[in-house]
C-alpha atoms as a PDB file:
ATOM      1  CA  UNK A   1     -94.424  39.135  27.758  1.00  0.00           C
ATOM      2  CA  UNK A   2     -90.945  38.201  26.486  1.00  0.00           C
ATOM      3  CA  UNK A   3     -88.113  39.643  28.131  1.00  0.00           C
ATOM      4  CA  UNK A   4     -86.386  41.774  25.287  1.00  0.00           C
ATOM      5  CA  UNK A   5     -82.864  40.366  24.306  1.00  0.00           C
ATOM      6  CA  UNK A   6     -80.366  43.210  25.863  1.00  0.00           C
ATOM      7  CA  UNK A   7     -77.203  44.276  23.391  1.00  0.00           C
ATOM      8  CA  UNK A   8     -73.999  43.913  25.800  1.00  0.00           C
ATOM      9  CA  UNK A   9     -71.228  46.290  24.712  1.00  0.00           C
ATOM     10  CA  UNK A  10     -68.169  45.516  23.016  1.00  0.00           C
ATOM     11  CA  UNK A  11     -65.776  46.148  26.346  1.00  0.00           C
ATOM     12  CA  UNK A  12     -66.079  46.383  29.634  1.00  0.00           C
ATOM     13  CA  UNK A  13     -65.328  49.753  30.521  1.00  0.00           C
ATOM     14  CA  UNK A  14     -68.488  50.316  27.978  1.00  0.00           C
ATOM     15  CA  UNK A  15     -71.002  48.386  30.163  1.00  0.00           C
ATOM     16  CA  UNK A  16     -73.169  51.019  31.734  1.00  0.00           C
ATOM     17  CA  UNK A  17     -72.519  51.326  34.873  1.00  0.00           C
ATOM     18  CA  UNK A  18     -76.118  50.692  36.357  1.00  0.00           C
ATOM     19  CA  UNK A  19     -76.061  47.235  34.531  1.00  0.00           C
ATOM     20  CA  UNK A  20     -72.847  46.220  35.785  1.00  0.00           C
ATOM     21  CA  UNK A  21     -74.677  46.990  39.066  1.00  0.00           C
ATOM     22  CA  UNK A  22     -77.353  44.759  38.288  1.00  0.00           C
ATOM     23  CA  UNK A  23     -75.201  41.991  37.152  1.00  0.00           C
ATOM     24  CA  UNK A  24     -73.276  41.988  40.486  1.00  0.00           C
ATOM     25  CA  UNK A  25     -76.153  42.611  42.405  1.00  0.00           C
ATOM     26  CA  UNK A  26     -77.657  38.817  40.193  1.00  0.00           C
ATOM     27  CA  UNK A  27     -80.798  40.738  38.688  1.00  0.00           C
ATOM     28  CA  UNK A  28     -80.153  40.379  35.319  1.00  0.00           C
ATOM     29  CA  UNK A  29     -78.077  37.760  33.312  1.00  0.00           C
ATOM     30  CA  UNK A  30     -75.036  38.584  30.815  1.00  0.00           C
ATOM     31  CA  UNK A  31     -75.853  39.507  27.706  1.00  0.00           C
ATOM     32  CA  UNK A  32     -72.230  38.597  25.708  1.00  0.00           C
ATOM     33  CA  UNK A  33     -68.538  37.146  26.848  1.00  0.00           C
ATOM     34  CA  UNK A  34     -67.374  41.065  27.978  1.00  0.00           C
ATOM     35  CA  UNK A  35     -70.255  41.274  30.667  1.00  0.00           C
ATOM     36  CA  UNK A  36     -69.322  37.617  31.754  1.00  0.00           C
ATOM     37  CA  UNK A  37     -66.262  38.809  32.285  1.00  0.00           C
ATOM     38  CA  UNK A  38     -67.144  41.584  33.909  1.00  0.00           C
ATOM     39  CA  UNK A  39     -69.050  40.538  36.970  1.00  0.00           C
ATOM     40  CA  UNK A  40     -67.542  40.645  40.186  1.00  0.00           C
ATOM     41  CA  UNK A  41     -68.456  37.088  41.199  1.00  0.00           C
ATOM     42  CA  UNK A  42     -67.471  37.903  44.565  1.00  0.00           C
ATOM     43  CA  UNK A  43     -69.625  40.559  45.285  1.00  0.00           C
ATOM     44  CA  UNK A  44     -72.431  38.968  42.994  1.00  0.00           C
ATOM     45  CA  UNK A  45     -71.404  35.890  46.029  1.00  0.00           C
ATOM     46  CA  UNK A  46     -72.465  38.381  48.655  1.00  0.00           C
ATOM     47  CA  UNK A  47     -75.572  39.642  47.353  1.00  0.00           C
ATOM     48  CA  UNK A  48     -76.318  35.824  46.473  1.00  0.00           C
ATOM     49  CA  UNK A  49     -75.737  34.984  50.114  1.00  0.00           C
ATOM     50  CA  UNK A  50     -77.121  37.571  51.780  1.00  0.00           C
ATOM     51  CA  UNK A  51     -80.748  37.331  50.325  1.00  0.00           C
ATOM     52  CA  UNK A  52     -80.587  34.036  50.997  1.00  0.00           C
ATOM     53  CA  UNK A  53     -79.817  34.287  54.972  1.00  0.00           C
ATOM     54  CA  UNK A  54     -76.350  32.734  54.694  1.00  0.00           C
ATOM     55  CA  UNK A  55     -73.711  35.366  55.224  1.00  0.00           C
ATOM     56  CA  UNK A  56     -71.503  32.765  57.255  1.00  0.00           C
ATOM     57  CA  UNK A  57     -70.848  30.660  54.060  1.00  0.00           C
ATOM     58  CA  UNK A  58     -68.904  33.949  53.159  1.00  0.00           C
ATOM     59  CA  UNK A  59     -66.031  33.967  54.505  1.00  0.00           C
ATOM     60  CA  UNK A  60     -64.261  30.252  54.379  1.00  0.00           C
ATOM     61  CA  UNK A  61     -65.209  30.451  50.121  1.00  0.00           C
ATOM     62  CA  UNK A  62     -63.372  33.878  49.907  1.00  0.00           C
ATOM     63  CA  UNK A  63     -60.771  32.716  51.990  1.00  0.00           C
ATOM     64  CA  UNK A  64     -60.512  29.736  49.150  1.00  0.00           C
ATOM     65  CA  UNK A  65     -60.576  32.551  46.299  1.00  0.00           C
ATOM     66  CA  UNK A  66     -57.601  34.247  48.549  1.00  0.00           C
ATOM     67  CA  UNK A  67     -55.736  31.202  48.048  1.00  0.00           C
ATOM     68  CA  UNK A  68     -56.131  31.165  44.839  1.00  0.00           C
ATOM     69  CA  UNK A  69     -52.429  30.620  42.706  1.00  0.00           C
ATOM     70  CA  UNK A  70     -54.263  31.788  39.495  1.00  0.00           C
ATOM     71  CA  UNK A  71     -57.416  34.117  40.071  1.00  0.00           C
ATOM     72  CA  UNK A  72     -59.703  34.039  36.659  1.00  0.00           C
ATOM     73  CA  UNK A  73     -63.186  33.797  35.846  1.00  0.00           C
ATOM     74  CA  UNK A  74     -63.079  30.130  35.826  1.00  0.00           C
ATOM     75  CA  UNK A  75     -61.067  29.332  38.486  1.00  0.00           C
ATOM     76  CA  UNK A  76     -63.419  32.008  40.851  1.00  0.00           C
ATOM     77  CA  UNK A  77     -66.436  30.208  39.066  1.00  0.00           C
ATOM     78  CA  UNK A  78     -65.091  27.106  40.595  1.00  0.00           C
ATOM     79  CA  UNK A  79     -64.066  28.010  43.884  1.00  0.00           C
ATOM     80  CA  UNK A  80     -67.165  29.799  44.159  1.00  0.00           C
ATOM     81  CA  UNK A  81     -68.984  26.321  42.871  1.00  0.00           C
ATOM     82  CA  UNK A  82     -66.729  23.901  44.944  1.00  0.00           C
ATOM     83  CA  UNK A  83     -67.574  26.313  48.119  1.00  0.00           C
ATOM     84  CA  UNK A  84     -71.522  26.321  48.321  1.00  0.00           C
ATOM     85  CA  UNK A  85     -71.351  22.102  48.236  1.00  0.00           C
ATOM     86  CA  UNK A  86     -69.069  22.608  51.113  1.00  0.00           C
ATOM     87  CA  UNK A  87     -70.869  24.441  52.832  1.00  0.00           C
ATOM     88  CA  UNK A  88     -74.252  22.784  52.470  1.00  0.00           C
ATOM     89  CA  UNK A  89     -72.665  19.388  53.062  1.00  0.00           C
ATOM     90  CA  UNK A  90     -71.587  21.334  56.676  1.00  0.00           C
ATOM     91  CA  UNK A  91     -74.708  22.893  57.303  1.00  0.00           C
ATOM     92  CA  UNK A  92     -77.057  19.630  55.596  1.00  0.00           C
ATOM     93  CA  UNK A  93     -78.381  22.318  53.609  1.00  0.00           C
ATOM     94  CA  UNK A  94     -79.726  21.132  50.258  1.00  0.00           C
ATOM     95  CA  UNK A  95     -81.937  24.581  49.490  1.00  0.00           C
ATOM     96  CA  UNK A  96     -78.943  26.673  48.752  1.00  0.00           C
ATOM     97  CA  UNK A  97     -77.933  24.288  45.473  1.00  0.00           C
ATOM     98  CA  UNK A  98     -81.386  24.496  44.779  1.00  0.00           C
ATOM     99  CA  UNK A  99     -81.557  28.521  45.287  1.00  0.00           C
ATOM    100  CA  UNK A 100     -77.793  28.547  42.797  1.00  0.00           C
ATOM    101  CA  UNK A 101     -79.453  26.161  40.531  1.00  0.00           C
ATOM    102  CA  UNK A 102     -82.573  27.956  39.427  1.00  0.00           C
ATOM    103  CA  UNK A 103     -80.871  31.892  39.767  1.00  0.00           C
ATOM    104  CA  UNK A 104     -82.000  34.604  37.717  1.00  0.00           C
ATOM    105  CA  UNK A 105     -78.221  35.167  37.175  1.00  0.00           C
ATOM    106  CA  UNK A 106     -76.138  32.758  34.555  1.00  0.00           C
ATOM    107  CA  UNK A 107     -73.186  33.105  36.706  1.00  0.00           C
ATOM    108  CA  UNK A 108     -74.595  31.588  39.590  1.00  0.00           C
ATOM    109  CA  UNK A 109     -76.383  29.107  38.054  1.00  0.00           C
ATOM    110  CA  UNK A 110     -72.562  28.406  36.538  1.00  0.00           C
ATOM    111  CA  UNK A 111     -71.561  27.817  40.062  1.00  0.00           C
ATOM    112  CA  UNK A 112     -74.121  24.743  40.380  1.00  0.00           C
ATOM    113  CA  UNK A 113     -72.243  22.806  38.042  1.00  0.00           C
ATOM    114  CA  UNK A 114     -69.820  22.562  39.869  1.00  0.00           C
ATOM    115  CA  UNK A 115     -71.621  21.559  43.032  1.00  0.00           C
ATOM    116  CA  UNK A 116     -72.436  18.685  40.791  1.00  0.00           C
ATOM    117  CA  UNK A 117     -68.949  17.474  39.485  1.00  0.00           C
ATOM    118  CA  UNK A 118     -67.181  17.957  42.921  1.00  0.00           C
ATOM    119  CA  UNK A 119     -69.776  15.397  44.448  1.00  0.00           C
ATOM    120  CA  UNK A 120     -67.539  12.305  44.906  1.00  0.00           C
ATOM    121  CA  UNK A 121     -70.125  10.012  45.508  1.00  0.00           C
ATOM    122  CA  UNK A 122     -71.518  10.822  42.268  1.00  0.00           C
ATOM    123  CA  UNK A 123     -71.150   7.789  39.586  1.00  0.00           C
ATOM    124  CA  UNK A 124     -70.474   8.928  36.296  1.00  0.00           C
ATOM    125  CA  UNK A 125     -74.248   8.033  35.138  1.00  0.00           C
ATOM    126  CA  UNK A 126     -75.632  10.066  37.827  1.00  0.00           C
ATOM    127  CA  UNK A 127     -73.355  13.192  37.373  1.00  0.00           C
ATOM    128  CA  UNK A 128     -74.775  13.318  33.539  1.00  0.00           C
ATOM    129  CA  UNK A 129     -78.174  12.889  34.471  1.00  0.00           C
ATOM    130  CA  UNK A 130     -77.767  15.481  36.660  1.00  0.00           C
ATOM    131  CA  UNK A 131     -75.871  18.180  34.741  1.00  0.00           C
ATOM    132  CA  UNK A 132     -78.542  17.726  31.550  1.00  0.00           C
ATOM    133  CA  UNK A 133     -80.628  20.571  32.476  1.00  0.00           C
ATOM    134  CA  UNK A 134     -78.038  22.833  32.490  1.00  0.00           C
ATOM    135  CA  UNK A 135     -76.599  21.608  29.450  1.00  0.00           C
ATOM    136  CA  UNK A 136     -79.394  22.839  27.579  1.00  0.00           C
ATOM    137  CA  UNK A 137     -80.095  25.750  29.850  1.00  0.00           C
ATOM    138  CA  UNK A 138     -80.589  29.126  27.145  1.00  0.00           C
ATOM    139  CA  UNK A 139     -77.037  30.767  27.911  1.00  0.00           C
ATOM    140  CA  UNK A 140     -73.959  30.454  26.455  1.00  0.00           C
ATOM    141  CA  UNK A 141     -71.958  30.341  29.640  1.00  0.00           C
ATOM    142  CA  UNK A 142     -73.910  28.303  31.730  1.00  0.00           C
ATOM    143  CA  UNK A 143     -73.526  25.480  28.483  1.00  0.00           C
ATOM    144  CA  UNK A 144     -69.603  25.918  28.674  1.00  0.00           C
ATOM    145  CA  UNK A 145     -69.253  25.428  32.221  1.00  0.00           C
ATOM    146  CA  UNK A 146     -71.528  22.646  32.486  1.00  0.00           C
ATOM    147  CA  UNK A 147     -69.108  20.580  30.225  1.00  0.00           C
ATOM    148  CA  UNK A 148     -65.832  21.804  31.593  1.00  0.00           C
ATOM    149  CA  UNK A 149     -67.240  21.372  35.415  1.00  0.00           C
ATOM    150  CA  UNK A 150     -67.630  17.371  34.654  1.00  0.00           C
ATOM    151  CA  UNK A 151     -65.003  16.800  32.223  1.00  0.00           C
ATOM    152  CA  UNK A 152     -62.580  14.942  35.242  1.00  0.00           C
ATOM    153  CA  UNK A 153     -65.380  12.928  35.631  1.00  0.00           C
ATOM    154  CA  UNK A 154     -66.018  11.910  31.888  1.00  0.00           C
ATOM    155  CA  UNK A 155     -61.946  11.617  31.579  1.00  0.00           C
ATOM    156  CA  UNK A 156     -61.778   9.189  34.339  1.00  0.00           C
ATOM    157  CA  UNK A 157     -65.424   7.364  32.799  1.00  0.00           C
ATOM    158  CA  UNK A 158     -64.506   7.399  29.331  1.00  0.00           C
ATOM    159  CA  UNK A 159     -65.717   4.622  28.125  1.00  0.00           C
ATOM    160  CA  UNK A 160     -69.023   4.583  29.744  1.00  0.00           C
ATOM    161  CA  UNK A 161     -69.541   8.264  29.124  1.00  0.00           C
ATOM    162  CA  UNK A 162     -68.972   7.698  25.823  1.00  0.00           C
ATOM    163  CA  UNK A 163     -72.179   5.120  26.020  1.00  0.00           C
ATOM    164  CA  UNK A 164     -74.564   7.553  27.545  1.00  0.00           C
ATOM    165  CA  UNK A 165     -73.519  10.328  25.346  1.00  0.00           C
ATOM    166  CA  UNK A 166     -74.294   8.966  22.334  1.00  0.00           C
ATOM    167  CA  UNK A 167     -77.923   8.670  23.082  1.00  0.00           C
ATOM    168  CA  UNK A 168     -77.805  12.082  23.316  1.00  0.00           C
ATOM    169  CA  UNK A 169     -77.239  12.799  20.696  1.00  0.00           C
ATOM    170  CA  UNK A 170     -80.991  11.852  19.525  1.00  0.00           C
ATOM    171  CA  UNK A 171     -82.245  14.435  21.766  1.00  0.00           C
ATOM    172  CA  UNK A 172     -84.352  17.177  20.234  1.00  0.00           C
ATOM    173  CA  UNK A 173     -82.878  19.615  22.107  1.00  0.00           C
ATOM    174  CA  UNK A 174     -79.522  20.689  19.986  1.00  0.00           C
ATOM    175  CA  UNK A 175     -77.646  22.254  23.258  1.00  0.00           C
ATOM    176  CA  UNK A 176     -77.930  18.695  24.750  1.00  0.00           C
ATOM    177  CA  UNK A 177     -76.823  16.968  21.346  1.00  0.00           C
ATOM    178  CA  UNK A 178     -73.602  19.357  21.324  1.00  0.00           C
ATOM    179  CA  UNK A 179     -72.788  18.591  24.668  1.00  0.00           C
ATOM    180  CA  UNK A 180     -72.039  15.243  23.606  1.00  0.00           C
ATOM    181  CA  UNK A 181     -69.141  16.347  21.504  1.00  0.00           C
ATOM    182  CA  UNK A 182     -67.983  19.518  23.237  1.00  0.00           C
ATOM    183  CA  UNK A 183     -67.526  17.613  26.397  1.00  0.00           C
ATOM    184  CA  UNK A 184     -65.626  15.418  24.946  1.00  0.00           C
ATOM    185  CA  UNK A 185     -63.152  16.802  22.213  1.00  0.00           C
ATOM    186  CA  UNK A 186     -59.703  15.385  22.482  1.00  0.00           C
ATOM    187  CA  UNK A 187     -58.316  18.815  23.121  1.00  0.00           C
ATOM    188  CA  UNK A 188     -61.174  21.323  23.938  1.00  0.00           C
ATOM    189  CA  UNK A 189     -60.485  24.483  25.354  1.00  0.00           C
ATOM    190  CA  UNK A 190     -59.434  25.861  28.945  1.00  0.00           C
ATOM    191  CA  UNK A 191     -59.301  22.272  29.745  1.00  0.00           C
ATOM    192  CA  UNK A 192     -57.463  19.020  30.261  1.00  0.00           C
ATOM    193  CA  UNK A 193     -56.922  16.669  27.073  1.00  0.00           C
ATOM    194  CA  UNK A 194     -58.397  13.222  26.488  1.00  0.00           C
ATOM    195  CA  UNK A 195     -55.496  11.479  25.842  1.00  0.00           C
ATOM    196  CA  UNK A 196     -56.941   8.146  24.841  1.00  0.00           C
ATOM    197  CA  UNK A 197     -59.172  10.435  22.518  1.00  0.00           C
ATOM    198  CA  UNK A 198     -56.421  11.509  21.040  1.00  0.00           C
ATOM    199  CA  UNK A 199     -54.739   8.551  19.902  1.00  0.00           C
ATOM    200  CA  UNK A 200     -58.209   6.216  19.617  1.00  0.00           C
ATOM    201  CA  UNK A 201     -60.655   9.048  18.237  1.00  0.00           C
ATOM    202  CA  UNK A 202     -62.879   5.946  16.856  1.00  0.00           C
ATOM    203  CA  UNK A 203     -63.670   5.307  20.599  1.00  0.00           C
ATOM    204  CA  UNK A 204     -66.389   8.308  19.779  1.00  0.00           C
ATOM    205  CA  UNK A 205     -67.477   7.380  16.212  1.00  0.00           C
ATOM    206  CA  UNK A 206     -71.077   6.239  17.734  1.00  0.00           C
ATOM    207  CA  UNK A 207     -71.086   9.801  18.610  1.00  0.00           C
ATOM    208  CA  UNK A 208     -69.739  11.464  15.302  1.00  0.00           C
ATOM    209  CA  UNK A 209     -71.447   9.159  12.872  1.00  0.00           C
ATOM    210  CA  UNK A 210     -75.133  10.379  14.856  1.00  0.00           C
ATOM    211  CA  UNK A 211     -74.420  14.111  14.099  1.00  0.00           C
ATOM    212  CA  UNK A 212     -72.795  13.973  10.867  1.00  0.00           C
ATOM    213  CA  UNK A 213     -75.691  16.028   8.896  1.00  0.00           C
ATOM    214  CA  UNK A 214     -76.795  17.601  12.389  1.00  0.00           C
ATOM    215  CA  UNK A 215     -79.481  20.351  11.057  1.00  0.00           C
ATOM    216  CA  UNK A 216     -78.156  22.972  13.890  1.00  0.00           C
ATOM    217  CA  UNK A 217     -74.735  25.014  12.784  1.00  0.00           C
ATOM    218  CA  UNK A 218     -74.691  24.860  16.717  1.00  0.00           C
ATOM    219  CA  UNK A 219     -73.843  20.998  16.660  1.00  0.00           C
ATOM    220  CA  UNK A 220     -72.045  21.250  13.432  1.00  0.00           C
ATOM    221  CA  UNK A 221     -69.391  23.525  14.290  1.00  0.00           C
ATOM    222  CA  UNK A 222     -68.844  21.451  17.799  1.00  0.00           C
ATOM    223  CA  UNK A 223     -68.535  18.196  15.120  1.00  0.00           C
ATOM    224  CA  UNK A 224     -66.015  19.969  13.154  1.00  0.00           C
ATOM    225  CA  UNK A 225     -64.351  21.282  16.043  1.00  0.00           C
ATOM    226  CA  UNK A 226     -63.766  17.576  17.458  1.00  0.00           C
ATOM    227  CA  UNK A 227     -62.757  16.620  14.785  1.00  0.00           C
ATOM    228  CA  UNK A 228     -60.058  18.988  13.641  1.00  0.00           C
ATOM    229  CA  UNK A 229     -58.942  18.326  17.562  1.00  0.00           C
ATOM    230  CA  UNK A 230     -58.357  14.435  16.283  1.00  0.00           C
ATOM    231  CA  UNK A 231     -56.689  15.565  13.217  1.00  0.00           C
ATOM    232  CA  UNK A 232     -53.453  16.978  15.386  1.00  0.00           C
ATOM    233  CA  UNK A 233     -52.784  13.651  16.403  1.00  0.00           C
ATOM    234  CA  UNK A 234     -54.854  11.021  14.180  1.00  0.00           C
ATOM    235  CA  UNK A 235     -54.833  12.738  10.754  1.00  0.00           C
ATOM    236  CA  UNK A 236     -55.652   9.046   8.950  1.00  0.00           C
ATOM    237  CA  UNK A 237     -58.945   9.045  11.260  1.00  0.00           C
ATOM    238  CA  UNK A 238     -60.092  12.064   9.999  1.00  0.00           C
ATOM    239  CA  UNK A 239     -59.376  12.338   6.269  1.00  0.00           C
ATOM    240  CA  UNK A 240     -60.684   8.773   6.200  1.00  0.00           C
ATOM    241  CA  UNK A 241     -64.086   9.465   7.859  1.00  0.00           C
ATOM    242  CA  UNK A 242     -64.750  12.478   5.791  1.00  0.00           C
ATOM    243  CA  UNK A 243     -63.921  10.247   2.721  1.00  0.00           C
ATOM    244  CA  UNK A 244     -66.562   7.846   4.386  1.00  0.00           C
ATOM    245  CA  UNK A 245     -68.888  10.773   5.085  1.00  0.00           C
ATOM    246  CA  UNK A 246     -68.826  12.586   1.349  1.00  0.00           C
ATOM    247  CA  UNK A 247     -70.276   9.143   0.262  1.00  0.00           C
ATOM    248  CA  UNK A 248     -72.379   8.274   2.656  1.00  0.00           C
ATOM    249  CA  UNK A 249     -74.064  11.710   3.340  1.00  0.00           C
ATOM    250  CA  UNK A 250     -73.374  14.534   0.708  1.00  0.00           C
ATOM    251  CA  UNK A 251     -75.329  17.408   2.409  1.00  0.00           C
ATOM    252  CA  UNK A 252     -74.524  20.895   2.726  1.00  0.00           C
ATOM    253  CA  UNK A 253     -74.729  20.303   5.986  1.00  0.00           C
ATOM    254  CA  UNK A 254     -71.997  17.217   6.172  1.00  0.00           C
ATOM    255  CA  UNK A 255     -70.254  18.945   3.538  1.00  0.00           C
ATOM    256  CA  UNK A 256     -69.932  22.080   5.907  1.00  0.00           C
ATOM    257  CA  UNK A 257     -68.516  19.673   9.075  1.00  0.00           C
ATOM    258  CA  UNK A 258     -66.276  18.473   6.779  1.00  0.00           C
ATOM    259  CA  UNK A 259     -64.402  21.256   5.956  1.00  0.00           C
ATOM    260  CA  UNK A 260     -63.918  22.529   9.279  1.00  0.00           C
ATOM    261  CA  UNK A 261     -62.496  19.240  10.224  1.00  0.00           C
ATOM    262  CA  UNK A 262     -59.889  19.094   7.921  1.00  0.00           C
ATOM    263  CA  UNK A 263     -59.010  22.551   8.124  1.00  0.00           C
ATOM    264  CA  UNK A 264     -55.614  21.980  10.231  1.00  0.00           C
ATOM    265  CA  UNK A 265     -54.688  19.225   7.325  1.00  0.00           C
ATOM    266  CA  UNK A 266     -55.519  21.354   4.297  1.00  0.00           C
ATOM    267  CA  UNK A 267     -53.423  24.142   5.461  1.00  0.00           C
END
C-alpha cells in the first residue's frame, strides 16, 4: 500500500502536536520546509541514538552544537553530520552511517551527507559516487543538503567535478540531472560562491548545453537559476548563450530556461 502524502501546515506553531512528536521521535519524515524547521534535531539525535545502543556518542556532538557561534538548522544538521563520522571513526563503527543513511526520517538521513563530505580521504570522484543516492533520494531536503554537504569538495575539484557531472546529466533520474547544476551554481544559496564560476561560467557549458530543453520544470528552473547566478557577473555569457539557444533549440521548454536566466538583465 502507498503511504498517503501528509499536508504539513503552513507554520510551526500549527503542526499538531502529536506529529511534531513523531518527527522528533524519527517516525515519520517532514512533509514541507515549516516541519523541517521544526524538528528538534537534538532530541530527534537522542531518540536516533538511543534505539540504536549508542547513548555515549551523545554527549561530545552536543557539546559541538554548544559551541556552536551560529545555531541553525544547517549548521545543527552539520554538526550533527560531522559528529556521527567522528564517532564511528573512534569506535570503528561503520553500522551507525549505515543505520543514518537508510532512516525513516529525512533529517537524519540529511546528517549522512555530511558523514560523506567531511571524509578527508575521500577523492573528489569517490565523494560523488557516494553522495548519488541521496541526490536522488524522494525528499526535498535530503536533495539540498546533499549538494551543499559536498560543495567544499566540488569548489576545491572544480574542474574534475565539472567532468563527472556532466555525465549526469544523461541520467534518467531528473533529481540526479539537477544536482549537476544546483551543486554547482556560481552563487547558490546558504553557501559559498564559485568564484572561478563566476568569472569563467563556460567552464560548465558541457553541463548547460545537456539540459537546455530538460523535459522536468525540476531541472529547468535549476538551469535558469545557474544561469541568472552567471548573469551578475558574466552578463555577455548569458545573453549570448540564450541567443545561441533560441536558434538552436526553440522549445517551450528552452524558451522557459531562457527567461528565467535573463531575468536579472531584463529588469
Amino acid at each position: 500500500m502507498n503511504e498517503v502524502k501528509r499536508k504539513g501546515a503552513r507554520s510551526i506553531k500549527d503542526i499538531p502536536v502529536l506529529v511534531l512528536e513523531q518527527l522528533n521521535r524519527g517516525e515519520i519524515e517532514t512533509a514541507n520546509l515549516v516541519e523541517w524547521l521544526a524538528v528538534n534535531q537534538t532530541k530527534l539525535l537522542e531518540n536516533v541514538l538511543r534505539e540504536s545502543n549508542r547513548m555515549e556518542y551523545l554527549e561530545p556532538i552536543l557539546m559541538d552544537i554548544r559551541n556552536l557561534k551560529k545555531q541553525t538548522v544547517n549548521t545543527i544538521n552539520e554538526t550533527i553530520g560531522t559528529g556521527i563520522l567522528t564517532e564511528s571513526i573512534l569506535n570503528n563503527d561503520s553500522d551507525i552511517i549505515s543505520t543514518i543513511s537508510n532512516h525513516k526520517s529525512d533529517l537524519v538521513r540529511c546528517w549522512s551527507a555530511y558523514t560523506i563530505g567531511k571524509k578527508s580521504e575521500l577523492t573528489i570522484e569517490e565523494v560523488l559516487e557516494q553522495i548519488q543516492f541521496l541526490a536522488a533520494d524522494k525528499h526535498f531536503g535530503v536533495r539540498e543538503i546533499s549538494w551543499l554537504a559536498i560543495r567544499s569538495n566540488i569548489l576545491n575539484n572544480l574542474e574534475k567535478s565539472l567532468e563527472i557531472l556532466s555525465e549526469w546529466t544523461s541520467s534518467e533520474d531528473e533529481n540526479i540531472r539537477r544536482f549537476a547544476t544546483e551543486a554547482t551554481r556560481p552563487r547558490g544559496v546558504w553557501c559559498e560562491h564559485i568564484e572561478e564560476l563566476k568569472k569563467r561560467p563556460e567552464l560548465a557549458l558541457k553541463i548547460l548545453d545537456s539540459l537546455k530543453s530538460d523535459s522536468s520544470k525540476y531541472v529547468q528552473n535549476s538551469v535558469g537559476n545557474w544561469l541568472n547566478d552567471a548573469s551578475k557577473t558574466r552578463p555577455d555569457f548569458v545573453k549570448n548563450l540564450c541567443e545561441r539557444w533560441k536558434r538552436e533549440s526553440p522549445v517551450k521548454e528552452t524558451l522557459y530556461i531562457i527567461k528565467k536566466a535573463l531575468r536579472t538583465i531584463e529588469k
